[in-house]
Every structure is written in structure tokens, then in C-alpha cells.
C-alpha atoms as a PDB file:
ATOM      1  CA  UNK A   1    -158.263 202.517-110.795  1.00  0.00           C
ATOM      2  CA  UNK A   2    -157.270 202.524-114.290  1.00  0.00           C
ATOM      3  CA  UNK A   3    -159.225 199.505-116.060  1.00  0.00           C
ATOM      4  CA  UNK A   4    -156.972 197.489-118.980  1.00  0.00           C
ATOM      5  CA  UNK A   5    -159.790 197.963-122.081  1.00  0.00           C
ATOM      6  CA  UNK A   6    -158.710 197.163-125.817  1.00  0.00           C
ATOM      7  CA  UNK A   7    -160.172 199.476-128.199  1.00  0.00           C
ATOM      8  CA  UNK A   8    -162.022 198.564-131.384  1.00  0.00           C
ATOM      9  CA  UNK A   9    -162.925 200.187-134.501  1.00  0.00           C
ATOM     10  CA  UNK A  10    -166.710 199.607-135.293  1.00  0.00           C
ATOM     11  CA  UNK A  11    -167.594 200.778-138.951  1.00  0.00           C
ATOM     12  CA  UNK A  12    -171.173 201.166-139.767  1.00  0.00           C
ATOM     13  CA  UNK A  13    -173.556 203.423-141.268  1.00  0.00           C
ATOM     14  CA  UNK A  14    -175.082 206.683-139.923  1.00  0.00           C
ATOM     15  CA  UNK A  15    -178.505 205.276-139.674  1.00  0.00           C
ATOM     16  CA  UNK A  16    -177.676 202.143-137.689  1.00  0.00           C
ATOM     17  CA  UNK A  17    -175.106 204.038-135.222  1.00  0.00           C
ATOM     18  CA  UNK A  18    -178.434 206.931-134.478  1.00  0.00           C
ATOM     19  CA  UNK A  19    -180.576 204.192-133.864  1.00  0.00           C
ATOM     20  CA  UNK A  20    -177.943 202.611-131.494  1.00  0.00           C
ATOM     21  CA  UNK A  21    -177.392 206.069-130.409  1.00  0.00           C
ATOM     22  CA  UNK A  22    -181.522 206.107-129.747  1.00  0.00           C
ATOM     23  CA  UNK A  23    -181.619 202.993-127.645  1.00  0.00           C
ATOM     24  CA  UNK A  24    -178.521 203.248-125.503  1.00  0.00           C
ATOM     25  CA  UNK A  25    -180.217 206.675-124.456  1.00  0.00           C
ATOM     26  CA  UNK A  26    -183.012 205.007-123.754  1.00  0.00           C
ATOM     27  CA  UNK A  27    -181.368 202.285-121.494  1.00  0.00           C
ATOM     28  CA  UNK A  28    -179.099 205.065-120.031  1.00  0.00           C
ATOM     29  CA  UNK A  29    -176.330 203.844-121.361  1.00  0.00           C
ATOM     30  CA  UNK A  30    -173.592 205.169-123.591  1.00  0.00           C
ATOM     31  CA  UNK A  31    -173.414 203.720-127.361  1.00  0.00           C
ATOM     32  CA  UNK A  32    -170.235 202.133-126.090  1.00  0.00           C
ATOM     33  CA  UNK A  33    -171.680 200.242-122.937  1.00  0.00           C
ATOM     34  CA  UNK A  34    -174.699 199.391-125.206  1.00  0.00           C
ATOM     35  CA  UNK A  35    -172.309 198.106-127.761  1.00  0.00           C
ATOM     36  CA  UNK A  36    -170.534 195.971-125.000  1.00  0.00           C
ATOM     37  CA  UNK A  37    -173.962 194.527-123.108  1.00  0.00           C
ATOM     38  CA  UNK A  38    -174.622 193.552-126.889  1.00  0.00           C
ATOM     39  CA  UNK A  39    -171.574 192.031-127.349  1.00  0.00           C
ATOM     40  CA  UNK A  40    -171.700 189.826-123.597  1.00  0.00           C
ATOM     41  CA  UNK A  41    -175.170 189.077-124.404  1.00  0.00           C
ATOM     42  CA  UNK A  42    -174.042 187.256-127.589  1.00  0.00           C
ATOM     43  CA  UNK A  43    -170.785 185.423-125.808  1.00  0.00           C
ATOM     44  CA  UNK A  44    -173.138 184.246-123.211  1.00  0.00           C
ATOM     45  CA  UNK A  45    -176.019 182.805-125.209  1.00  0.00           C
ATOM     46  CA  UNK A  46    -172.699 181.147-127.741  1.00  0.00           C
ATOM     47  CA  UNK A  47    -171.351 179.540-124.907  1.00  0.00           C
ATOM     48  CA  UNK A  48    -175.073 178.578-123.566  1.00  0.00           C
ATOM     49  CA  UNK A  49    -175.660 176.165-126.784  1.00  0.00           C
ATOM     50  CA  UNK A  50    -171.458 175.330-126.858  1.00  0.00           C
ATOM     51  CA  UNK A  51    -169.977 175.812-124.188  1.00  0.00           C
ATOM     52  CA  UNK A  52    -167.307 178.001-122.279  1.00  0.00           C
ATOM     53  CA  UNK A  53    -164.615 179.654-124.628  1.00  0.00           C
ATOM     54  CA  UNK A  54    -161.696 178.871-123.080  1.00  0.00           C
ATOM     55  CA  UNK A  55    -158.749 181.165-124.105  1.00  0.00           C
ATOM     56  CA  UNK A  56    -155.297 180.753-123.382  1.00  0.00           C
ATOM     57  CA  UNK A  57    -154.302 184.755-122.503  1.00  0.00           C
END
């Protein structure tokens, strides 16, 4: 089943994308899925203190 993902184009330095590199490994994860745990981690701690983004898609 093909999933319906939008891509994104991250720019950051070497260091910082070896060290994400580093922990995603570590997790065993890819940088992406680390990236996107990040990234839900962040949405659902924002809408803890706020409250639910509601989006009209």
C-alpha cells in the first residue's frame, strides 16, 4: 500500500546530520523516522500547552 508522504528539504550541517545519523542508529531507526518521531514529539507537547491544531485539508 503506497502511503501519501510530502517530502521536505532539511538543510543543516555535516556535524549535526552525523550526530542525528549516530542516534537514529542507536534507536534503530533511520535519520528520516528519527527526524519524524522528533518532529510528532514537538506537535504533541505544542498542542499539550495549546491545544489541538486544527487544519482545514
Amino acid at each position: 500500500m503506497k502511503k501519501d508522504y510530502s517530502r521536505f528539504t532539511l538543510r543543516t550541517s555535516p556535524t549535526l546530520l552525523n550526530k542525528m545519523q549516530y542516534i537514529s542508529t542507536y534507536y534503530g531507526r533511520t535519520k528520516n523516522k528519527e527526524i519524524e518521531q522528533l518532529i510528532k514529539k514537538h506537535v504533541k507537547e505544542f498542542e499539550n500547552i495549546y491545544g489541538e491544531i486544527k487544519l482545514n485539508e
